[in-house]
PDB file of N, CA and C in Angstrom:
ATOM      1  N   UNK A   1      11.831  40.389  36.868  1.00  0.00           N
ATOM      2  CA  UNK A   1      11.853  41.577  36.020  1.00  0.00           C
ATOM      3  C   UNK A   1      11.981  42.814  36.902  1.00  0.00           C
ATOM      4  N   UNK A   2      13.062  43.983  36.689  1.00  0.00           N
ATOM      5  CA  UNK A   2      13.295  44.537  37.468  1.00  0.00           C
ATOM      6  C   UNK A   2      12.701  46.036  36.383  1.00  0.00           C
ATOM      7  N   UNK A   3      12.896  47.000  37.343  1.00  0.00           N
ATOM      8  CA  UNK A   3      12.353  48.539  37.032  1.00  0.00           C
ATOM      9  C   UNK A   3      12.492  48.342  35.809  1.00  0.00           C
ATOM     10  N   UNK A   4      11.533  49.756  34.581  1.00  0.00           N
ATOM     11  CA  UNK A   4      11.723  49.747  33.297  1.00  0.00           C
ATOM     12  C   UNK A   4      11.559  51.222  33.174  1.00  0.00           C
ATOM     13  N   UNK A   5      12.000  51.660  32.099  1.00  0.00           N
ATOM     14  CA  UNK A   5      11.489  53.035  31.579  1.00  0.00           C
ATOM     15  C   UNK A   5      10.303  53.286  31.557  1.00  0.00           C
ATOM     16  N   UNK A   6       9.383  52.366  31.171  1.00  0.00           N
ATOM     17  CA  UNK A   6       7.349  52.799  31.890  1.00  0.00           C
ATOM     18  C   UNK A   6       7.458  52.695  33.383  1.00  0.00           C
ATOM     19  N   UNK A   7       8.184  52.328  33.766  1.00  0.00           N
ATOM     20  CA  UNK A   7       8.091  52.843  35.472  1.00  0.00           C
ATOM     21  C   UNK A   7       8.653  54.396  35.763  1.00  0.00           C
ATOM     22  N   UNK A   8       9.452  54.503  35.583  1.00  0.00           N
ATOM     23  CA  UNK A   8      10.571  56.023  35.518  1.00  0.00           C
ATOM     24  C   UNK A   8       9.232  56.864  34.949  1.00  0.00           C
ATOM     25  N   UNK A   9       8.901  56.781  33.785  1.00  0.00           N
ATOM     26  CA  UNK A   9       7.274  57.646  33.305  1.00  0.00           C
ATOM     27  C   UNK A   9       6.426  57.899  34.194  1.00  0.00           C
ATOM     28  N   UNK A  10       5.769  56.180  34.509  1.00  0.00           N
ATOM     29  CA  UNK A  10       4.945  56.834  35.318  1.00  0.00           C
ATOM     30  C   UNK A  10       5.395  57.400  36.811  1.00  0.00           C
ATOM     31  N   UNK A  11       6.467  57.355  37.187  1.00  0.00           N
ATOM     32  CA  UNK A  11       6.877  58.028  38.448  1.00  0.00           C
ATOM     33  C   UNK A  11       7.023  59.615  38.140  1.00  0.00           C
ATOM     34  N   UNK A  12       7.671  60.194  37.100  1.00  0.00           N
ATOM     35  CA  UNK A  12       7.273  61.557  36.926  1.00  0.00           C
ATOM     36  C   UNK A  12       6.270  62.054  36.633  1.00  0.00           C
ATOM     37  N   UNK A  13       5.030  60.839  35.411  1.00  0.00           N
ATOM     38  CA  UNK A  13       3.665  61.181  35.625  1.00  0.00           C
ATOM     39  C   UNK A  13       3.177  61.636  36.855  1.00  0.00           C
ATOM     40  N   UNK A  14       3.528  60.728  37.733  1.00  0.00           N
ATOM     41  CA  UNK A  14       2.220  60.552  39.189  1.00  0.00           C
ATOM     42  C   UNK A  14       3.147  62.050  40.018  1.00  0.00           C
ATOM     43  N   UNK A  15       4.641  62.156  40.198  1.00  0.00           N
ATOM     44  CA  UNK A  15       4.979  63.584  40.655  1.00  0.00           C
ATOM     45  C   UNK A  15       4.339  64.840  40.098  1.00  0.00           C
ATOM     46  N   UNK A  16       4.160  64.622  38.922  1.00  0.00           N
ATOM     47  CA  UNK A  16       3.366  65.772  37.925  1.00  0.00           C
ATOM     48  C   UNK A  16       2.119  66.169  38.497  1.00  0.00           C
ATOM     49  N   UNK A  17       1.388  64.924  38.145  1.00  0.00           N
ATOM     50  CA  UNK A  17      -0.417  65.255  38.719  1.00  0.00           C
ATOM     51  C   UNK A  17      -0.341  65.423  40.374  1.00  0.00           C
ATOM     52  N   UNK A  18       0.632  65.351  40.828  1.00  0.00           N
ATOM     53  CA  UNK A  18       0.413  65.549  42.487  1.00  0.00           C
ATOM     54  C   UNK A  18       1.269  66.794  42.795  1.00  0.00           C
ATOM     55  N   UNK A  19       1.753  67.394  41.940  1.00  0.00           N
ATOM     56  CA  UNK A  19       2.119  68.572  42.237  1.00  0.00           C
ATOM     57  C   UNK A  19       3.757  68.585  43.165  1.00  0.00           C
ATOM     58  N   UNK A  20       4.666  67.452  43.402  1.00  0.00           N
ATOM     59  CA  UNK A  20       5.874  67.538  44.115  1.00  0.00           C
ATOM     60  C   UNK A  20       6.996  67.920  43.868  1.00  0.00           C
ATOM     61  N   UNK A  21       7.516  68.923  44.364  1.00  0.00           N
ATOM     62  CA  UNK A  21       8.699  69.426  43.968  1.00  0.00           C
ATOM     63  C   UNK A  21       9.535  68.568  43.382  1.00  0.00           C
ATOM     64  N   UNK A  22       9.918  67.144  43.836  1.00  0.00           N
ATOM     65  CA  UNK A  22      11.784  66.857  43.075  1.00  0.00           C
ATOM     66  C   UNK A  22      11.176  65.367  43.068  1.00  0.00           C
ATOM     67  N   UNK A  23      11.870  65.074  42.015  1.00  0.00           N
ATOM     68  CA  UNK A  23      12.054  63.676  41.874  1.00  0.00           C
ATOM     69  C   UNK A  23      13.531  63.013  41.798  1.00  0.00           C
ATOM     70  N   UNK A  24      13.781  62.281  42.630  1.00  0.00           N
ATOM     71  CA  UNK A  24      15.012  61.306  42.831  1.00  0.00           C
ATOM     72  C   UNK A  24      15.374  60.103  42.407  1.00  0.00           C
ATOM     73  N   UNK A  25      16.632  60.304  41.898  1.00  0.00           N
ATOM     74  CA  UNK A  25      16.783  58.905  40.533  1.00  0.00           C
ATOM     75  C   UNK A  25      17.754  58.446  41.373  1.00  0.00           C
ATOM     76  N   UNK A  26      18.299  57.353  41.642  1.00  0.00           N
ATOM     77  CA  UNK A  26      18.954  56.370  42.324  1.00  0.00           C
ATOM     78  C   UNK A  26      19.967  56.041  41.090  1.00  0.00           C
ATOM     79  N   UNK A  27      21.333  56.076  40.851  1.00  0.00           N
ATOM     80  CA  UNK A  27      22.074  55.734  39.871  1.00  0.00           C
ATOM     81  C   UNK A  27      23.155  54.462  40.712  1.00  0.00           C
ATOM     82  N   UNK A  28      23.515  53.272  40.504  1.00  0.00           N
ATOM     83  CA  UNK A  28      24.415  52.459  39.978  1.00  0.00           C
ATOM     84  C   UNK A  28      25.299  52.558  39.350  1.00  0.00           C
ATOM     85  N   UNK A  29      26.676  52.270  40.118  1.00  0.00           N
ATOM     86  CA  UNK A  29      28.141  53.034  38.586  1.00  0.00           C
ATOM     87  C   UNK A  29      29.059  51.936  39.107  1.00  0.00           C
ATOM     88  N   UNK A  30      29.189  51.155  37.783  1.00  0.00           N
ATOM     89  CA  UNK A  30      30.443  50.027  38.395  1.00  0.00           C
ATOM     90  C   UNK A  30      31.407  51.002  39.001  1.00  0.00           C
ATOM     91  N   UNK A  31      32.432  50.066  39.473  1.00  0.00           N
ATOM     92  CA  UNK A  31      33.447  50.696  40.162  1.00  0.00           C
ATOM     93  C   UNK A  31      33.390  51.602  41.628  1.00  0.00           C
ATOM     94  N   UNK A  32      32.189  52.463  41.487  1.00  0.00           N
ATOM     95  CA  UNK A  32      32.041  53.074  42.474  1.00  0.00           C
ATOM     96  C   UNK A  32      31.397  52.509  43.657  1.00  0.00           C
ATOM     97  N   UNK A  33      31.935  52.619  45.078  1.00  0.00           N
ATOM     98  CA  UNK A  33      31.358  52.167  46.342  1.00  0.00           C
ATOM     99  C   UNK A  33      29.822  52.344  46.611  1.00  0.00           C
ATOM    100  N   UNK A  34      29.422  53.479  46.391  1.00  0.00           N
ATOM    101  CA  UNK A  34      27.787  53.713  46.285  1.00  0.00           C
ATOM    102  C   UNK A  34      26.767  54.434  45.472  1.00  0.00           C
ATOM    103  N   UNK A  35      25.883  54.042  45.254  1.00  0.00           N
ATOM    104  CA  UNK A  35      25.151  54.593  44.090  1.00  0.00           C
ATOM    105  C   UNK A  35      25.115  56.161  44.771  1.00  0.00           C
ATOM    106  N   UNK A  36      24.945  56.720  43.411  1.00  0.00           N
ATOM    107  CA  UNK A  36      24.580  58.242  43.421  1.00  0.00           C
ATOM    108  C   UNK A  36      23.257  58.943  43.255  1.00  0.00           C
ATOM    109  N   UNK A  37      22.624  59.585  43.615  1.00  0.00           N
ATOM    110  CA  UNK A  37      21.496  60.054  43.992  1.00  0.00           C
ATOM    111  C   UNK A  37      21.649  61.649  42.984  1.00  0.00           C
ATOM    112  N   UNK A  38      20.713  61.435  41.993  1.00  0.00           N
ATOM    113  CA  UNK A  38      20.378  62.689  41.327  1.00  0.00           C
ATOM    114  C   UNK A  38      18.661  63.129  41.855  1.00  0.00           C
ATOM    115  N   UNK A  39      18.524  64.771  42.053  1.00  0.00           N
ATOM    116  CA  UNK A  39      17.361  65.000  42.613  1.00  0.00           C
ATOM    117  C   UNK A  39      16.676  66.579  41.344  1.00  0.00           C
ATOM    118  N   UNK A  40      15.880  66.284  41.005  1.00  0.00           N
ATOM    119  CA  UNK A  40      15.219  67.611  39.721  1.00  0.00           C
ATOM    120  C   UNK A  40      14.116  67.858  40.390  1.00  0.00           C
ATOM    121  N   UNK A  41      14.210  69.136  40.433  1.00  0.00           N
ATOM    122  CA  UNK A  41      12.951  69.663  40.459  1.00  0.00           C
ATOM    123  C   UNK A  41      11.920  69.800  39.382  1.00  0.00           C
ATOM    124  N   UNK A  42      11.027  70.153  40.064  1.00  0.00           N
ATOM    125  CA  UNK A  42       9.572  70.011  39.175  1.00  0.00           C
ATOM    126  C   UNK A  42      10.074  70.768  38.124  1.00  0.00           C
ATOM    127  N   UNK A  43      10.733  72.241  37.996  1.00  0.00           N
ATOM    128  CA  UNK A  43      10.945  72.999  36.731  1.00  0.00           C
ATOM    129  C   UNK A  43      11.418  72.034  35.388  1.00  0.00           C
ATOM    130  N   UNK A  44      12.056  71.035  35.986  1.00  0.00           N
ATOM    131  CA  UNK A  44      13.362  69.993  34.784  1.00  0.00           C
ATOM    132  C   UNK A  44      12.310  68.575  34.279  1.00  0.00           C
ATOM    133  N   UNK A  45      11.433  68.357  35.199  1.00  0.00           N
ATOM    134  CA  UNK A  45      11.063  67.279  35.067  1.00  0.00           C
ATOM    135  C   UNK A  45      10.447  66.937  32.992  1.00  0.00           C
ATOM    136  N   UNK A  46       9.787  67.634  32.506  1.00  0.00           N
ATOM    137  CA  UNK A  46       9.655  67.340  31.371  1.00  0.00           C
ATOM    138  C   UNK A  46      11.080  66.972  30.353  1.00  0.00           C
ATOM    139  N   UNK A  47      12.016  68.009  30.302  1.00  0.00           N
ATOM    140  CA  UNK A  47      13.237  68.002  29.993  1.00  0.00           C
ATOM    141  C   UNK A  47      14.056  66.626  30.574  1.00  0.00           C
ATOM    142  N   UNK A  48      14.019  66.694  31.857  1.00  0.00           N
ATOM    143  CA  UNK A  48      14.829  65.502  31.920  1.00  0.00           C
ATOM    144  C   UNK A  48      14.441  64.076  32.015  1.00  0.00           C
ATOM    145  N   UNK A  49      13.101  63.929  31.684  1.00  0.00           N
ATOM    146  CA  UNK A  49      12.612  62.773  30.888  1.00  0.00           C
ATOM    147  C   UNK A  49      12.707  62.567  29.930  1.00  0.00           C
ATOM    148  N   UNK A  50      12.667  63.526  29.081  1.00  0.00           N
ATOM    149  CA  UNK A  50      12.971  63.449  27.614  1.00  0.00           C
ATOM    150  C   UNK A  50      14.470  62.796  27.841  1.00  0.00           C
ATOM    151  N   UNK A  51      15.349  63.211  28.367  1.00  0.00           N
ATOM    152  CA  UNK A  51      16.535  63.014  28.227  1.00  0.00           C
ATOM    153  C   UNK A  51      16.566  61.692  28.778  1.00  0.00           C
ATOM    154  N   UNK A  52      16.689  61.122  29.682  1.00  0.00           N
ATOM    155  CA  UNK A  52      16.313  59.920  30.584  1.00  0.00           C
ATOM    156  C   UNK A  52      15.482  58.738  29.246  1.00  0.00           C
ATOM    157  N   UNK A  53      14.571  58.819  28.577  1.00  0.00           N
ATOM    158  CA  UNK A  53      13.971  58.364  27.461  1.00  0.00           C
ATOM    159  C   UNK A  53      14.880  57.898  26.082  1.00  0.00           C
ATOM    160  N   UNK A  54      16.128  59.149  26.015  1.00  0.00           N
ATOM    161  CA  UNK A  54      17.031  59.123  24.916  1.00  0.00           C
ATOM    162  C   UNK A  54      18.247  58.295  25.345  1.00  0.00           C
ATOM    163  N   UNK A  55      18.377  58.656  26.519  1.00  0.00           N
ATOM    164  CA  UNK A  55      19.789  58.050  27.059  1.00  0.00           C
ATOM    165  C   UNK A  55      20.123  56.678  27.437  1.00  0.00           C
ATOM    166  N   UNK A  56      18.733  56.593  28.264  1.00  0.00           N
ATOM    167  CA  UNK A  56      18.691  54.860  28.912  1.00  0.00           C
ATOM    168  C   UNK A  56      17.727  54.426  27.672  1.00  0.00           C
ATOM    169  N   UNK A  57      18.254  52.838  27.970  1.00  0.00           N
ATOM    170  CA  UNK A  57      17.422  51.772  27.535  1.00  0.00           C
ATOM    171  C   UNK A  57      15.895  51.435  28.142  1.00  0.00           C
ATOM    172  N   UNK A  58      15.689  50.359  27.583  1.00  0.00           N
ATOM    173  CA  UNK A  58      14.131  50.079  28.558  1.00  0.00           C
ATOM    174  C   UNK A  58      14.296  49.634  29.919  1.00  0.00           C
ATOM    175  N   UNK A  59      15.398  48.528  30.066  1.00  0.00           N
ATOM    176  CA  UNK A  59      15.614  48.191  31.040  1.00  0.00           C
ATOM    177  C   UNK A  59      16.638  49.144  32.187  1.00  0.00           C
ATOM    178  N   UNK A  60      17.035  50.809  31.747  1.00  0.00           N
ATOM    179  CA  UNK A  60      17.401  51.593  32.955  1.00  0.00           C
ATOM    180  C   UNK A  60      18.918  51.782  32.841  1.00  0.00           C
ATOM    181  N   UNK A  61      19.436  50.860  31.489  1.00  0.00           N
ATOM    182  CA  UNK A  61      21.121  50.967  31.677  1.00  0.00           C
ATOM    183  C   UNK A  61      21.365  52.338  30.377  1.00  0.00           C
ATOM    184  N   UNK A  62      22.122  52.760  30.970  1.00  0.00           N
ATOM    185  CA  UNK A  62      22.843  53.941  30.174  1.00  0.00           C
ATOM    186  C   UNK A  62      23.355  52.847  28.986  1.00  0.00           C
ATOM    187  N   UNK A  63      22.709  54.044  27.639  1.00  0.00           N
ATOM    188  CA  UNK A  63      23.042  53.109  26.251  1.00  0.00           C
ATOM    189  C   UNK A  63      24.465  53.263  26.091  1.00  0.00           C
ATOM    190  N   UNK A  64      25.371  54.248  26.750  1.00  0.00           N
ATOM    191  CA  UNK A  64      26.376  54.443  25.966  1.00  0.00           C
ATOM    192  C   UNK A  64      27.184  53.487  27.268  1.00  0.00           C
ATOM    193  N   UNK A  65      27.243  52.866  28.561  1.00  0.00           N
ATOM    194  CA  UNK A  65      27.555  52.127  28.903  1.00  0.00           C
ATOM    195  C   UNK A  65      26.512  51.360  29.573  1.00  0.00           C
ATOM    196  N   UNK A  66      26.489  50.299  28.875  1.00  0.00           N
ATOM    197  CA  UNK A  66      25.190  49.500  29.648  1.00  0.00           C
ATOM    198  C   UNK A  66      25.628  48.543  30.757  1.00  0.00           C
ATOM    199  N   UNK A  67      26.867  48.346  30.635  1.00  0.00           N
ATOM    200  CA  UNK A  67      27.820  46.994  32.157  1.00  0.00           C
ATOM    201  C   UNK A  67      27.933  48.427  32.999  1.00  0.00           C
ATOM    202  N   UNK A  68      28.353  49.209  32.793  1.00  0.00           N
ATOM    203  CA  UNK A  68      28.584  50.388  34.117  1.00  0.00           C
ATOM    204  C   UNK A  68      27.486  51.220  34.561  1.00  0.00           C
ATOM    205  N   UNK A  69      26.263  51.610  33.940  1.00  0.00           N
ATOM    206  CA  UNK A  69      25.270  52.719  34.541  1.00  0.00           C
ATOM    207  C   UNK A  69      24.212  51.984  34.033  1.00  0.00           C
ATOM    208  N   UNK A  70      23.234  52.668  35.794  1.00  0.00           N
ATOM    209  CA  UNK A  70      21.838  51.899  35.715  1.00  0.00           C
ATOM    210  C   UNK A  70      21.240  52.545  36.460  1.00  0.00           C
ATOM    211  N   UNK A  71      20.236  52.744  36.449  1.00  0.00           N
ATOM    212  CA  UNK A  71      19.160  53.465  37.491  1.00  0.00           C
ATOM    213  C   UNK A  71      18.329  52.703  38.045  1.00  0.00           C
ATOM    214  N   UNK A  72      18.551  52.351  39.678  1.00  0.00           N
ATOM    215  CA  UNK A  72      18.084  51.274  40.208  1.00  0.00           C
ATOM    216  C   UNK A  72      17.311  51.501  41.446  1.00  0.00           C
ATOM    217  N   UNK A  73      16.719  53.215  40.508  1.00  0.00           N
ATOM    218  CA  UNK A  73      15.571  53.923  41.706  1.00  0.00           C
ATOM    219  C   UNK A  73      15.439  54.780  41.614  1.00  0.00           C
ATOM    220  N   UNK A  74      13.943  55.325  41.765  1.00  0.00           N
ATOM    221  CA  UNK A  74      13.488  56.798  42.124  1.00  0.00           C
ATOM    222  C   UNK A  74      12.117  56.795  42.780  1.00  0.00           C
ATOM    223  N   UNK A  75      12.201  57.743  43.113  1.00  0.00           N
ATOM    224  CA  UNK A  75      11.082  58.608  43.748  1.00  0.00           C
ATOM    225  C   UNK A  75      10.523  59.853  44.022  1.00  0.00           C
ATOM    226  N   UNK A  76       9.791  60.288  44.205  1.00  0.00           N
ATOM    227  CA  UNK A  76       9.288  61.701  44.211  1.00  0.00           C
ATOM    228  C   UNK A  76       8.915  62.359  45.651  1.00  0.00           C
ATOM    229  N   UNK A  77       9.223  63.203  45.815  1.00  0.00           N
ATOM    230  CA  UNK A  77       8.840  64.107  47.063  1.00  0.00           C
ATOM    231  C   UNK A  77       8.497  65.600  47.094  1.00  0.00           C
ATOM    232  N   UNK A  78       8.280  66.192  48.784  1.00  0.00           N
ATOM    233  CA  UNK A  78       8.320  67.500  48.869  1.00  0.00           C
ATOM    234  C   UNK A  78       9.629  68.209  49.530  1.00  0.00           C
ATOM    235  N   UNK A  79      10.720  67.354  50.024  1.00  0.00           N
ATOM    236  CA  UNK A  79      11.516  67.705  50.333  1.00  0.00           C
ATOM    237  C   UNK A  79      13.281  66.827  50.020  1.00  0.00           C
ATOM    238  N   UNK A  80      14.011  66.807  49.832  1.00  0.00           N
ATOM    239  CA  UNK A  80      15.431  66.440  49.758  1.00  0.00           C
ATOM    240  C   UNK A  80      15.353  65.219  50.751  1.00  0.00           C
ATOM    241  N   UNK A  81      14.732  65.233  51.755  1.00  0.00           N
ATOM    242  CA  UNK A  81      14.756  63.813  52.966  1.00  0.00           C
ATOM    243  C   UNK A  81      13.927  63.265  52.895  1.00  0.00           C
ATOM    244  N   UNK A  82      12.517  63.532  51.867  1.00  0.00           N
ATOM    245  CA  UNK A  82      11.517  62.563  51.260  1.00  0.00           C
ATOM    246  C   UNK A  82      12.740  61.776  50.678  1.00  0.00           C
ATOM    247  N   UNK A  83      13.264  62.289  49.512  1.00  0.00           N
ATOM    248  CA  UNK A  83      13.619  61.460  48.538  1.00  0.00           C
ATOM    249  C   UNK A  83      15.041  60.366  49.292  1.00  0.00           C
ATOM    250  N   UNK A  84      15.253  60.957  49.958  1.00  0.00           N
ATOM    251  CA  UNK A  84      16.810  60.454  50.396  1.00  0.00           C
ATOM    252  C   UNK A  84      15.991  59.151  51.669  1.00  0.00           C
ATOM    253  N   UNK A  85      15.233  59.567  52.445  1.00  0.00           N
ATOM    254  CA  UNK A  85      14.535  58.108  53.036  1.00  0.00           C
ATOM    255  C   UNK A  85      13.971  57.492  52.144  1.00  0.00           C
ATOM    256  N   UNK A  86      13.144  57.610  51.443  1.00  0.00           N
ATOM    257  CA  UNK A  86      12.789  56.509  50.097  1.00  0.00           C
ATOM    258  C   UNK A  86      13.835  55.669  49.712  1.00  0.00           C
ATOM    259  N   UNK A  87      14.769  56.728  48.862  1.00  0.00           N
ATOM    260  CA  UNK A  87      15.930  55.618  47.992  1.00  0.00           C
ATOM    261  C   UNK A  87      16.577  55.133  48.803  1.00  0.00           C
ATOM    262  N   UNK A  88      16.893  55.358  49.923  1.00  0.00           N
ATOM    263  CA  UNK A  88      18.310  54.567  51.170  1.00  0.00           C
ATOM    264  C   UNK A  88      17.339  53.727  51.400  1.00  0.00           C
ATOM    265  N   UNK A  89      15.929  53.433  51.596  1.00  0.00           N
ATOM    266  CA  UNK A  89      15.171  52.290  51.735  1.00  0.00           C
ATOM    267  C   UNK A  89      15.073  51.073  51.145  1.00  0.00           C
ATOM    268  N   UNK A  90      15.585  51.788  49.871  1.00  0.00           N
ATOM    269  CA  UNK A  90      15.843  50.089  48.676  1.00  0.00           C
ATOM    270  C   UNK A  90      17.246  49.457  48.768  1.00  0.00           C
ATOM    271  N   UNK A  91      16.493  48.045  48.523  1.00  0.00           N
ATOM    272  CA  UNK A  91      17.813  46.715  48.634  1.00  0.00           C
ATOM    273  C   UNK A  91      18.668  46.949  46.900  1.00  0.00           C
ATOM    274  N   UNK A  92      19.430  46.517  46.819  1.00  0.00           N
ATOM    275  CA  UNK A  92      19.690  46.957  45.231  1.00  0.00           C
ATOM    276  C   UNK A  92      20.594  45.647  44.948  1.00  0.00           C
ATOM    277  N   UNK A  93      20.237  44.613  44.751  1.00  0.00           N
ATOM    278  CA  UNK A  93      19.978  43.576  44.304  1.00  0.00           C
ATOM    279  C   UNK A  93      20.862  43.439  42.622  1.00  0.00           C
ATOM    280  N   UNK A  94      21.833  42.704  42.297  1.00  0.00           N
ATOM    281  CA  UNK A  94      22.427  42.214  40.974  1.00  0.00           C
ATOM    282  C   UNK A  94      22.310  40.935  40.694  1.00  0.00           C
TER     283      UNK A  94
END
């Protein structure tokens, strides 16, 4: 069983109560050579959970293409190279 939308929660939960600037979503896109790296700051984080909640499924695939987009990571930091050593740290596994 791989990541879920109660994971993605509580990862902006736990950025929330700890006060960290950006959180980093790891995206998956058929076709493309390497996943893409989206980074929000603390200002977006309510907003773009909400959105993240509407858009993906439970299991992380974009509803409106679920074979092409997936979010297969995030993390939270205080700086742009928190988040970018975190996510380049994960295996990403199909």
């Amino acid at each position: 069983m791989g990541l879920r939308i109660e994971n993605l929660k509580v990862c902006f939960k736990n950025a929330k109560i700890n006060n960290f600037k950006y959180i980093g979503i790891k995206v998956w896109m058929a076709d493309f050579e390497k996943c893409e790296v989206i980074i929000n700051p603390i200002e977006n984080f309510d907003k773009k959970l909400e959105y993240y909640q509407v858009a993906y499924n439970d299991d992380l695939t974009l509803k409106s293409a679920q074979d092409k987009v997936k979010i297969v990571g995030f993390t939270y930091g205080n700086s742009y190279q928190d988040i970018e050593d975190d996510l380049e740290s994960l295996k990403i596994i199909f």
